[in-house]
N, C-alpha and C. Protein backbone atom coordinates (compact mmCIF):
# COMPACT_ATOMS: atom_id res chain seq x y z
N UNK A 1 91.14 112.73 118.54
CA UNK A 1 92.50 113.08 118.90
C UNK A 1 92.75 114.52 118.42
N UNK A 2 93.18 115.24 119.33
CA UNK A 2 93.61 116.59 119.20
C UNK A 2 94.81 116.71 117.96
N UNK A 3 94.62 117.79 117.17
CA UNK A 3 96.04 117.91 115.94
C UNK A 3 97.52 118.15 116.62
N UNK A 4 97.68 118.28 117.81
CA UNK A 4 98.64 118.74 118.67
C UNK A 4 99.10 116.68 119.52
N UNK A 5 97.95 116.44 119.83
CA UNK A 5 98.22 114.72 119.74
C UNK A 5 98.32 113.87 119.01
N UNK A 6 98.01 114.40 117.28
CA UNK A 6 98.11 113.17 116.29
C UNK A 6 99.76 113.67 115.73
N UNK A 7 100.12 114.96 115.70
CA UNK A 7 101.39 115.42 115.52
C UNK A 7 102.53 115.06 116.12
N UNK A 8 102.64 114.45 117.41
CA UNK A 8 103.50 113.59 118.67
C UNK A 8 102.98 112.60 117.90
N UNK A 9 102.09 111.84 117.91
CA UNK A 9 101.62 110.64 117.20
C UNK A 9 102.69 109.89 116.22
N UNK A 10 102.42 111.16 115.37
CA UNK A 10 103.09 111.25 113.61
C UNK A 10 104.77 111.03 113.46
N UNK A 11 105.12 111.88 114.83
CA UNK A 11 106.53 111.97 115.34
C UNK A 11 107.11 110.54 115.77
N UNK A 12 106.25 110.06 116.65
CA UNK A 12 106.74 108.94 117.43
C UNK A 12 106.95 107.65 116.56
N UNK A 13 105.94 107.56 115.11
CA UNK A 13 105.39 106.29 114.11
C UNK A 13 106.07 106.59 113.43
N UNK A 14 106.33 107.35 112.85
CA UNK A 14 106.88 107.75 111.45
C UNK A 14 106.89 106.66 110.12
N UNK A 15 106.91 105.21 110.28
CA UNK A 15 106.39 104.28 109.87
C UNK A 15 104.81 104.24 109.71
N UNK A 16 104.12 104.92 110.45
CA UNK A 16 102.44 104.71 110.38
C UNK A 16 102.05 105.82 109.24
N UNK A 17 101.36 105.08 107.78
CA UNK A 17 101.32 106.33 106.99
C UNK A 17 99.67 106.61 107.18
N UNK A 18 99.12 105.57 107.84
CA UNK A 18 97.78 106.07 107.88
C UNK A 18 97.67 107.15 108.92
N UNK A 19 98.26 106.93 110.16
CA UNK A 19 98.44 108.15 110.52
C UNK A 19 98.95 109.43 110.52
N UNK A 20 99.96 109.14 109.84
CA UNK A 20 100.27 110.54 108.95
C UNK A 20 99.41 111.17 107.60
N UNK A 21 98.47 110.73 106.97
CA UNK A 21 97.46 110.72 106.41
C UNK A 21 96.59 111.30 106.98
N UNK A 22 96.28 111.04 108.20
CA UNK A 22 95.22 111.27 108.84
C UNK A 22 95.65 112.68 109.80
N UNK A 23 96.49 112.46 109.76
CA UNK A 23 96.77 114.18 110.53
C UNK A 23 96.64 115.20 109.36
N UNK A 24 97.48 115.07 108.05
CA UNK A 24 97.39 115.95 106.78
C UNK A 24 96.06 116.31 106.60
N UNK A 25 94.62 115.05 106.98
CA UNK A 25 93.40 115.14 106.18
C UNK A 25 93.24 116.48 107.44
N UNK A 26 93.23 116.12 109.22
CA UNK A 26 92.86 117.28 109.90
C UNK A 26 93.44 118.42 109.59
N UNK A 27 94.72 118.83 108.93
CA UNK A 27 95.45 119.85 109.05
C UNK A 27 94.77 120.85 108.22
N UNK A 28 94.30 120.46 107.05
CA UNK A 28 93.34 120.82 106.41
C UNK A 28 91.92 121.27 106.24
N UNK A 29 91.81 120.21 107.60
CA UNK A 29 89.67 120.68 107.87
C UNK A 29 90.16 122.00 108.61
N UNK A 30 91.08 122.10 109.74
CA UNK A 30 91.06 123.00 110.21
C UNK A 30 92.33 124.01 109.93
N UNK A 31 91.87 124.69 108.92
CA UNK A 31 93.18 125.32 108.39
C UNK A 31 92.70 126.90 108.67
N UNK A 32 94.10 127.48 109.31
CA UNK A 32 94.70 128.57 110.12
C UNK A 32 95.51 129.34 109.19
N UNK A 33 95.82 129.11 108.04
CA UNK A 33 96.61 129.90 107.00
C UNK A 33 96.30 131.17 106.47
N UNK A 34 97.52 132.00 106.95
CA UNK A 34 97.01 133.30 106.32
C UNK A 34 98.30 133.46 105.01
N UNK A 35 97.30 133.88 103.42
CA UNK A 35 98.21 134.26 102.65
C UNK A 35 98.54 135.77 102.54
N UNK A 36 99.67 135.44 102.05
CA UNK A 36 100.52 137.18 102.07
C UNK A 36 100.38 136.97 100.46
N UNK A 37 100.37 138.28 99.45
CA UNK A 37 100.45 138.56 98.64
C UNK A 37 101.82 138.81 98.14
N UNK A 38 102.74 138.90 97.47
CA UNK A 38 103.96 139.12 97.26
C UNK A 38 104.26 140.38 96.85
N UNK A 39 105.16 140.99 97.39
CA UNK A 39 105.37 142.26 97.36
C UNK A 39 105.67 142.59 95.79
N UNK A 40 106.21 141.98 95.02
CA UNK A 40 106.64 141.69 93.83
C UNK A 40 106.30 140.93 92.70
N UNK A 41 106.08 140.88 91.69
CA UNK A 41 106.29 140.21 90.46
C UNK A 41 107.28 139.40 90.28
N UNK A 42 107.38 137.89 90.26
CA UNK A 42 108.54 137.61 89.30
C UNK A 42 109.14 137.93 88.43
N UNK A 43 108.09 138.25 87.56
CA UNK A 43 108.74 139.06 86.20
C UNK A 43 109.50 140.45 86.43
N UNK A 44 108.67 141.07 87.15
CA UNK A 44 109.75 142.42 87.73
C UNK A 44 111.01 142.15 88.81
N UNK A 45 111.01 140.94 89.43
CA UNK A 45 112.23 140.92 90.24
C UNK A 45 113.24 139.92 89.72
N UNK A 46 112.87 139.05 88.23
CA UNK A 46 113.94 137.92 88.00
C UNK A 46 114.62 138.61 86.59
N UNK A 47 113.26 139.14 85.83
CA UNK A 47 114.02 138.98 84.44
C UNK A 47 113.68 141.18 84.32
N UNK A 48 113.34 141.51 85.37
CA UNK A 48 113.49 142.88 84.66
C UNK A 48 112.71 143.45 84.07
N UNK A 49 111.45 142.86 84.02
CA UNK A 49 109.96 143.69 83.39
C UNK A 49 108.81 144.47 84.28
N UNK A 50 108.28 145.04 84.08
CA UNK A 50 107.39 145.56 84.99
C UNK A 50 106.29 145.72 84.59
């Protein structure tokens, strides 16, 4: 099942946790995530240190 068909799936069951399980495990094999770095420090943007 395509991640685009277990996601309608997931939608439609919402009661089914194995299938919602089972979409999380694909979302993961095929993961598309790009990280951004943060422009900032916490420490320089909450409490004022740099």
């Amino acid at each position: 099942m395509s991640q685009k068909d277990l996601h309608d799936y997931v939608l439609a069951h919402r009661d089914n946790k194995k299938a919602f399980y089972a979409y999380v495990k694909k979302i993961h094999k095929e993961v598309n995530w790009i990280e951004i770095p943060a422009l900032e420090s916490f420490s320089s943007r909450f409490l004022g240190m740099r």
